[in-house]
PDB file of N, CA and C in Angstrom:
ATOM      1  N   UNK A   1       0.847  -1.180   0.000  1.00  0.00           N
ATOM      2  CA  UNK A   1       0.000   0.000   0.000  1.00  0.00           C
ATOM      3  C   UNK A   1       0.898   1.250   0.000  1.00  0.00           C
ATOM      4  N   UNK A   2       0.774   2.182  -0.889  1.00  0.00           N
ATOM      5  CA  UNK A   2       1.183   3.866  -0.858  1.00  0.00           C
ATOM      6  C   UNK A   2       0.514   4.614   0.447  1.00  0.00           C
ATOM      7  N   UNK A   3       1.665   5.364   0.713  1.00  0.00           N
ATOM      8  CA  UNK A   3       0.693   6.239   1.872  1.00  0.00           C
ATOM      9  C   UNK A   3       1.878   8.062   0.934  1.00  0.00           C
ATOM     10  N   UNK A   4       0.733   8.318   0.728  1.00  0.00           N
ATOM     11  CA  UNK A   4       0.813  10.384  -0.182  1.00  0.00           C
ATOM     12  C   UNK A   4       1.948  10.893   1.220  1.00  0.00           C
ATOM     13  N   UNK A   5       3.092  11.684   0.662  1.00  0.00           N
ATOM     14  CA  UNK A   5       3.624  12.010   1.735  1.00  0.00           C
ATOM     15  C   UNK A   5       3.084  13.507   1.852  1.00  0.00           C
ATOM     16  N   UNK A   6       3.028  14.355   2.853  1.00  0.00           N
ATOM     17  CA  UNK A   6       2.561  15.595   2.825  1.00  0.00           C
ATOM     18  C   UNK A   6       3.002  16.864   1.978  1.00  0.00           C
ATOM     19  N   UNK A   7       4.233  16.633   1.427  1.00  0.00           N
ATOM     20  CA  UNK A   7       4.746  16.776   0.103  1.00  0.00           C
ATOM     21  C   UNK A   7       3.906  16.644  -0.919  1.00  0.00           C
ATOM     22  N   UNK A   8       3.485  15.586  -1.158  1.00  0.00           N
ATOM     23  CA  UNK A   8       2.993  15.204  -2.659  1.00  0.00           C
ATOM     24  C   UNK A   8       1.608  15.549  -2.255  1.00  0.00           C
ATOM     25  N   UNK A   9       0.487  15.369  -1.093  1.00  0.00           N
ATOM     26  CA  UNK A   9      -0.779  16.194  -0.813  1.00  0.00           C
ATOM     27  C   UNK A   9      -0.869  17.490  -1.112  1.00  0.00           C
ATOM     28  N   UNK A  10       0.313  18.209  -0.784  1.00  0.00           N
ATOM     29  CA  UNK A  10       0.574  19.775  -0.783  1.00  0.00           C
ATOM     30  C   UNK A  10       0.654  20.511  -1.989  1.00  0.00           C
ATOM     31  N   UNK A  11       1.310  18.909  -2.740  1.00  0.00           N
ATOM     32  CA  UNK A  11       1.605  19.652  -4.549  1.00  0.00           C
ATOM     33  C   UNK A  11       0.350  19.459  -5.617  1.00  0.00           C
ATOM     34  N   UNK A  12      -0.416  18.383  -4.757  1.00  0.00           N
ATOM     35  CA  UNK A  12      -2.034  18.760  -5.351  1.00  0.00           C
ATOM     36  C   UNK A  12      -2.796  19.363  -4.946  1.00  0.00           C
ATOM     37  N   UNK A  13      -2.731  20.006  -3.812  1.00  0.00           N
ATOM     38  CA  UNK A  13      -3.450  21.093  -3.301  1.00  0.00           C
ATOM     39  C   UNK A  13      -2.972  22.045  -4.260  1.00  0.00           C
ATOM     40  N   UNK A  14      -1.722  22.638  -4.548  1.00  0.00           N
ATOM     41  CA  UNK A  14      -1.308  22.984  -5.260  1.00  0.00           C
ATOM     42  C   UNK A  14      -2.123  23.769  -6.551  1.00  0.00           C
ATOM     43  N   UNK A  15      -2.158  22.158  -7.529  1.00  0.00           N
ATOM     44  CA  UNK A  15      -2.682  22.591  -8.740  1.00  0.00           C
ATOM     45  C   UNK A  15      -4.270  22.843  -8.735  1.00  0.00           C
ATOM     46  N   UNK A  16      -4.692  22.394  -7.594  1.00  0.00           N
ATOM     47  CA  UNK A  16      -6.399  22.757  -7.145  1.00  0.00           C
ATOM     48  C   UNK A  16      -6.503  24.019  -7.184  1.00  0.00           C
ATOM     49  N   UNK A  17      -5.549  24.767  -6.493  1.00  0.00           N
ATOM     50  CA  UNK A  17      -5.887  26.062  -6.173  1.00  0.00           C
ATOM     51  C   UNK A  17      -5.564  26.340  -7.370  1.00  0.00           C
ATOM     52  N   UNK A  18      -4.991  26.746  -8.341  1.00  0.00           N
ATOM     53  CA  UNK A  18      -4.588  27.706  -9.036  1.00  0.00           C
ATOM     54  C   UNK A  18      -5.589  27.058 -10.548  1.00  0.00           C
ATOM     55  N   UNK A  19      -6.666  26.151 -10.068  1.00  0.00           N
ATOM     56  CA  UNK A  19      -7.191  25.505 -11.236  1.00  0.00           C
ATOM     57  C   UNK A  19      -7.320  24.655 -12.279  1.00  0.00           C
ATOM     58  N   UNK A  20      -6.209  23.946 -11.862  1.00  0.00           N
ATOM     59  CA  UNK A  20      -5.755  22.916 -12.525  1.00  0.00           C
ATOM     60  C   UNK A  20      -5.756  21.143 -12.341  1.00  0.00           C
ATOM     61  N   UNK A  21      -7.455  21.068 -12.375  1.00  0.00           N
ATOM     62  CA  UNK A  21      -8.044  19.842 -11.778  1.00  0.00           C
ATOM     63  C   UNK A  21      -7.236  18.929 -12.106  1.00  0.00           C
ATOM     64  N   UNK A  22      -7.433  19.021 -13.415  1.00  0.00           N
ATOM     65  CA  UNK A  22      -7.087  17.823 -14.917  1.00  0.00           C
ATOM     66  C   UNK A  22      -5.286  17.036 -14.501  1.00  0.00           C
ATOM     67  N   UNK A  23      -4.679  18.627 -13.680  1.00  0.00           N
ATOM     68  CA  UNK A  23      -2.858  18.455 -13.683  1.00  0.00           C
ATOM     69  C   UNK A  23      -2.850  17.761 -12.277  1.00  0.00           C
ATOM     70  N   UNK A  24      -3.976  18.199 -11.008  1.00  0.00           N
ATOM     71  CA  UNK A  24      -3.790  17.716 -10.023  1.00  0.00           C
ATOM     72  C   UNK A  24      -4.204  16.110  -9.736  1.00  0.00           C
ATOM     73  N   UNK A  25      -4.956  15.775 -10.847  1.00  0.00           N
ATOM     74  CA  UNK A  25      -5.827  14.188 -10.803  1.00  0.00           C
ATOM     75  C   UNK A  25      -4.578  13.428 -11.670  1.00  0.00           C
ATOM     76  N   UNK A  26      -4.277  13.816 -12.454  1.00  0.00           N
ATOM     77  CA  UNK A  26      -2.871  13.521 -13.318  1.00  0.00           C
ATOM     78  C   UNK A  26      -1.787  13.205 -12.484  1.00  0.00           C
ATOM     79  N   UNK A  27      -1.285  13.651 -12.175  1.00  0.00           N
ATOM     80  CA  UNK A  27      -0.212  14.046 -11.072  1.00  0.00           C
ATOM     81  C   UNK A  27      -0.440  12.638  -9.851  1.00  0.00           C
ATOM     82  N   UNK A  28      -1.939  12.993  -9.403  1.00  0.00           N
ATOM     83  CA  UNK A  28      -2.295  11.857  -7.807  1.00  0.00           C
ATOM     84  C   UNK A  28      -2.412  10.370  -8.636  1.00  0.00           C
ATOM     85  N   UNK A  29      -2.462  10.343 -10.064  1.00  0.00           N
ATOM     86  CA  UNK A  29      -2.628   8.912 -10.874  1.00  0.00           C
ATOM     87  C   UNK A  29      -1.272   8.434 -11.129  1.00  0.00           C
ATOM     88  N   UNK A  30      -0.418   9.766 -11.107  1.00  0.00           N
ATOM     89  CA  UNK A  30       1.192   8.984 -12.023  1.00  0.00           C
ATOM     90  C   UNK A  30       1.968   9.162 -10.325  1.00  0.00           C
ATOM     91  N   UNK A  31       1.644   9.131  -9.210  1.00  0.00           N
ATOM     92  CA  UNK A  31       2.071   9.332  -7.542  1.00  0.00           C
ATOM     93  C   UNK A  31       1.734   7.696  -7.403  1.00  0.00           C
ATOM     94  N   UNK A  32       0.367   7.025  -8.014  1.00  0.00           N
ATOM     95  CA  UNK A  32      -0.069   5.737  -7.310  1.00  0.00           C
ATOM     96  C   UNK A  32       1.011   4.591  -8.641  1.00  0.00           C
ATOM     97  N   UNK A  33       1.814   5.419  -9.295  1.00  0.00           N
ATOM     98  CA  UNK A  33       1.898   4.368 -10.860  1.00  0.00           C
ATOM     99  C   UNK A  33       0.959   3.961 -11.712  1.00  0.00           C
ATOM    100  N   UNK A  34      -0.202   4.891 -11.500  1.00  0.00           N
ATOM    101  CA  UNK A  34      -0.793   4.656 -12.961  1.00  0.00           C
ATOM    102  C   UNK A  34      -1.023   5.399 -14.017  1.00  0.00           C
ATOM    103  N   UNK A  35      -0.054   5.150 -14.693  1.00  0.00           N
ATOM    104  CA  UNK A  35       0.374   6.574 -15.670  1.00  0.00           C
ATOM    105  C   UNK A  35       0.026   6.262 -16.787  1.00  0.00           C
ATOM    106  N   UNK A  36      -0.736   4.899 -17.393  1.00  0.00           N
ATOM    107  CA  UNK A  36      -1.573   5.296 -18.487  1.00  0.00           C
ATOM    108  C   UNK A  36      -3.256   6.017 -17.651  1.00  0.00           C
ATOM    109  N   UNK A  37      -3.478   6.308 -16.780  1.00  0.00           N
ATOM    110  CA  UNK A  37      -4.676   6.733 -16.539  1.00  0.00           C
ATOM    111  C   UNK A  37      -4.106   8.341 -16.304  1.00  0.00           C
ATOM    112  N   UNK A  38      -3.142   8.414 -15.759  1.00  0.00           N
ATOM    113  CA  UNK A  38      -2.900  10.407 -15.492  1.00  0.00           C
ATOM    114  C   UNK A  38      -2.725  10.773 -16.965  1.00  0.00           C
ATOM    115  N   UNK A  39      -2.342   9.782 -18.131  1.00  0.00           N
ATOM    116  CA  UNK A  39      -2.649  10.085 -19.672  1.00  0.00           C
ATOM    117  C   UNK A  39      -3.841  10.825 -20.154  1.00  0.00           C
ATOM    118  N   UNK A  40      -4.908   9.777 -19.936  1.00  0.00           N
ATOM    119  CA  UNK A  40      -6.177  10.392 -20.312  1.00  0.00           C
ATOM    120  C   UNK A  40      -7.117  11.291 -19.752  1.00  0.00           C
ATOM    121  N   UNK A  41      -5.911  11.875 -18.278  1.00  0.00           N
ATOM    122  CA  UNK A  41      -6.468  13.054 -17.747  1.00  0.00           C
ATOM    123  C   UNK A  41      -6.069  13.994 -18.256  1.00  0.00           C
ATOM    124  N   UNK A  42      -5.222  13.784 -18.696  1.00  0.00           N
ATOM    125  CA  UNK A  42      -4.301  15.197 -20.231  1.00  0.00           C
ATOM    126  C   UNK A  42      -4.786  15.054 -21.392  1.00  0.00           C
ATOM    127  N   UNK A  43      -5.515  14.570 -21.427  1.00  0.00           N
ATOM    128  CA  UNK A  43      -6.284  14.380 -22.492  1.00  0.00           C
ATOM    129  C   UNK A  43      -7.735  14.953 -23.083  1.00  0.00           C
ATOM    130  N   UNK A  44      -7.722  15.747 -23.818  1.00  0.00           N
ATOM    131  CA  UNK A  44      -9.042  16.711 -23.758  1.00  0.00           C
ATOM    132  C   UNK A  44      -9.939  15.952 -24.490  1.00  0.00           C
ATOM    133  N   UNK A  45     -10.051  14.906 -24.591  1.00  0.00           N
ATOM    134  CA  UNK A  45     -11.376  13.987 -25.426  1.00  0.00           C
ATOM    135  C   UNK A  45     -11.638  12.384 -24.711  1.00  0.00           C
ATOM    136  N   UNK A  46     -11.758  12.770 -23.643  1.00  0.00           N
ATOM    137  CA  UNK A  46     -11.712  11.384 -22.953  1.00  0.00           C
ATOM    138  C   UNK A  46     -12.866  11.987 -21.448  1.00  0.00           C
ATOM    139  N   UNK A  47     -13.595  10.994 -20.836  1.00  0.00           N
ATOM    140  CA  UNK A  47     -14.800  11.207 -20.458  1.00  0.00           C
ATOM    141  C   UNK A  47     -14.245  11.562 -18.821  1.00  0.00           C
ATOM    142  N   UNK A  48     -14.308  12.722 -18.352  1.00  0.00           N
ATOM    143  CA  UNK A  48     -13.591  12.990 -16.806  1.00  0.00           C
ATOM    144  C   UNK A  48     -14.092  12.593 -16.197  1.00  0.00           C
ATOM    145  N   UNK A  49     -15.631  12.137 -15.829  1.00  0.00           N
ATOM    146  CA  UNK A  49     -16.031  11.368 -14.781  1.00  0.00           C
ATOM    147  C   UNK A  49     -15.927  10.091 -14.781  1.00  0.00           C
ATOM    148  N   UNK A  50     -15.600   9.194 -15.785  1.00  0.00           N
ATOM    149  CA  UNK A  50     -15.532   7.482 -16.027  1.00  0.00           C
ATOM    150  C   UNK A  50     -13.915   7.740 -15.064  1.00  0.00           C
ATOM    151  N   UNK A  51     -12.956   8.905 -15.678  1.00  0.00           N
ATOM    152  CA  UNK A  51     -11.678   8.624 -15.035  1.00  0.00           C
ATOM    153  C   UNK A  51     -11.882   8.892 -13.869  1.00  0.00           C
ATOM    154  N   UNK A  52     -12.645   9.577 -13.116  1.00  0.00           N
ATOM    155  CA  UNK A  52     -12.404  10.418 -11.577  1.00  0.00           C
ATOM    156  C   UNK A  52     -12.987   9.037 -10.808  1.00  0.00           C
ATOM    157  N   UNK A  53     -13.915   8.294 -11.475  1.00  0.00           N
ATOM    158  CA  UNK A  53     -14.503   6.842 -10.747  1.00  0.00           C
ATOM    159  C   UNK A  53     -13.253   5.852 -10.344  1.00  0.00           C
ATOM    160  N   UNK A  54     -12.474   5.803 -12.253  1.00  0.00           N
ATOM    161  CA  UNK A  54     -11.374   5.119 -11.830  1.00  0.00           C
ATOM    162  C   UNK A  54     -10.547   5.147 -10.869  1.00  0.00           C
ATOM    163  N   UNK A  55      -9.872   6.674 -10.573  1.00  0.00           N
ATOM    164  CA  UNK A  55      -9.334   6.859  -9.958  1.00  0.00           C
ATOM    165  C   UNK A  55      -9.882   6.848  -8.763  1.00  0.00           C
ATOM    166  N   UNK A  56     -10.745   7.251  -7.993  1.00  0.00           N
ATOM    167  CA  UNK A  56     -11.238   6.777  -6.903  1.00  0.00           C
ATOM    168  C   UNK A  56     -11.127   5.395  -6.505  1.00  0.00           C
ATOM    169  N   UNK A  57     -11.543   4.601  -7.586  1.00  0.00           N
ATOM    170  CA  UNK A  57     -11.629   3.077  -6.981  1.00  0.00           C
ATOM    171  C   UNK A  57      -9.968   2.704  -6.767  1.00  0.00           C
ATOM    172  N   UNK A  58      -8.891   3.003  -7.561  1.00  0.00           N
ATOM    173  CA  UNK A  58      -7.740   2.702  -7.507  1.00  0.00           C
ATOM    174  C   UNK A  58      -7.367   3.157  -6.218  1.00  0.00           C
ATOM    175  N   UNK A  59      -7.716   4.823  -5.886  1.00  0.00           N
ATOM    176  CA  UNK A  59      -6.629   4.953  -5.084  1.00  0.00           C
ATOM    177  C   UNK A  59      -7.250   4.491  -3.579  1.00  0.00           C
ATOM    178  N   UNK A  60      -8.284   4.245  -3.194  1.00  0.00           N
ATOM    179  CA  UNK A  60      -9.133   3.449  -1.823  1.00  0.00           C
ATOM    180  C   UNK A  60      -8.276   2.061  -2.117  1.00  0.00           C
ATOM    181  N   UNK A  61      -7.785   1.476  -2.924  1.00  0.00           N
ATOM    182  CA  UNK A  61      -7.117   0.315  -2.882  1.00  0.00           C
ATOM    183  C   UNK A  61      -5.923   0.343  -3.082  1.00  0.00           C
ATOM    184  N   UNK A  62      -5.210   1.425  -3.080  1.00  0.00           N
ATOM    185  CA  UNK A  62      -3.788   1.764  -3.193  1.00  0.00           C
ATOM    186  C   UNK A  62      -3.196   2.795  -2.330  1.00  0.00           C
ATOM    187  N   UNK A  63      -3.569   3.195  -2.025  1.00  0.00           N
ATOM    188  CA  UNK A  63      -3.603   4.741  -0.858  1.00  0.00           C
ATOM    189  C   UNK A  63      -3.765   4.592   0.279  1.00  0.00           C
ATOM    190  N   UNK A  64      -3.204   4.405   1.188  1.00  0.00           N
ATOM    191  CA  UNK A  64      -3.632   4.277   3.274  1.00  0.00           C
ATOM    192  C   UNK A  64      -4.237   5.239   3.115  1.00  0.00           C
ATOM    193  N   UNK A  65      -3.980   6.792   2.865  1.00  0.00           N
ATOM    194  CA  UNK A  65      -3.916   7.906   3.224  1.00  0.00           C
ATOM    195  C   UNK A  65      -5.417   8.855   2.124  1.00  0.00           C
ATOM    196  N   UNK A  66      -5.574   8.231   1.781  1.00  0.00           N
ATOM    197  CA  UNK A  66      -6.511   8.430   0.287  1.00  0.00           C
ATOM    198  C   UNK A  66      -7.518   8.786   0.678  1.00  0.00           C
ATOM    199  N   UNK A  67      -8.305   8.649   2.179  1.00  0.00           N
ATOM    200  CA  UNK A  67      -9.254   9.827   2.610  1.00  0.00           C
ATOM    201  C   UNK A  67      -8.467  12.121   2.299  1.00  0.00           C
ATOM    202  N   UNK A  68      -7.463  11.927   2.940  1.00  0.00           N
ATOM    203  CA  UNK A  68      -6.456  12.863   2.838  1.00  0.00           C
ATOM    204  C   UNK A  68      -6.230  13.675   1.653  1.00  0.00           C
ATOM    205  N   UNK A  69      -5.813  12.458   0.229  1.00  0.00           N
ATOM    206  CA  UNK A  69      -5.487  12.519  -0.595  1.00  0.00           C
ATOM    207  C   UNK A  69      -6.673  13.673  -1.235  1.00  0.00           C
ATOM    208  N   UNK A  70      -7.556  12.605  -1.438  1.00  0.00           N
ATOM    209  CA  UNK A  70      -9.135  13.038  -2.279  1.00  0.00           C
ATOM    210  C   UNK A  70      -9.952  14.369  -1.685  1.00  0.00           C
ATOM    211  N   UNK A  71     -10.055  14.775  -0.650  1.00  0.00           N
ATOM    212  CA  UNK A  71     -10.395  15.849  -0.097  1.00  0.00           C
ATOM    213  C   UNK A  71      -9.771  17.144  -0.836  1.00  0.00           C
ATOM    214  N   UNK A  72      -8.343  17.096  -1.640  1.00  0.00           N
ATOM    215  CA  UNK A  72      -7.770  18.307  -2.333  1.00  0.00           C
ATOM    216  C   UNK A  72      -7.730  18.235  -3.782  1.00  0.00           C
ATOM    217  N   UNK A  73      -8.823  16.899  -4.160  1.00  0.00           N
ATOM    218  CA  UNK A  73      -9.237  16.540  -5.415  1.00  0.00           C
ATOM    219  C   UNK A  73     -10.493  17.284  -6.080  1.00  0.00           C
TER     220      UNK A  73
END
């Protein structure tokens, strides 16, 4: 299991604030190793809620900390 160090929470809080959903969900997908999915978050023709499911289900099964995580999602 991954546990987000407060570092890497901080650097998606980060791109939240300044608006940058797409870079901060990207970013928390290629943090768990799944970097064909932070792909099709850079990706402007691909469906954001099928990915935000994915990613949810991944990171509750990859993440200790993933209550933490998702709150700056």
């Amino acid at each position: 299991m991954i546990t987000f160090s407060k570092f890497t929470i901080i650097e998606i809080a980060k791109w939240k604030e300044i608006n940058e959903q797409d870079i901060a969900k990207a970013y928390t997908c290629k943090m768990m190793g799944e970097l064909d999915l932070a792909k099709q978050f850079m990706s402007k023709s691909t469906d954001k809620n099928q990915l935000n499911s994915q990613m949810v289900l991944i990171g509750k099964q990859k993440v200790s900390n993933w209550d933490n995580v998702n709150r700056y999602l």
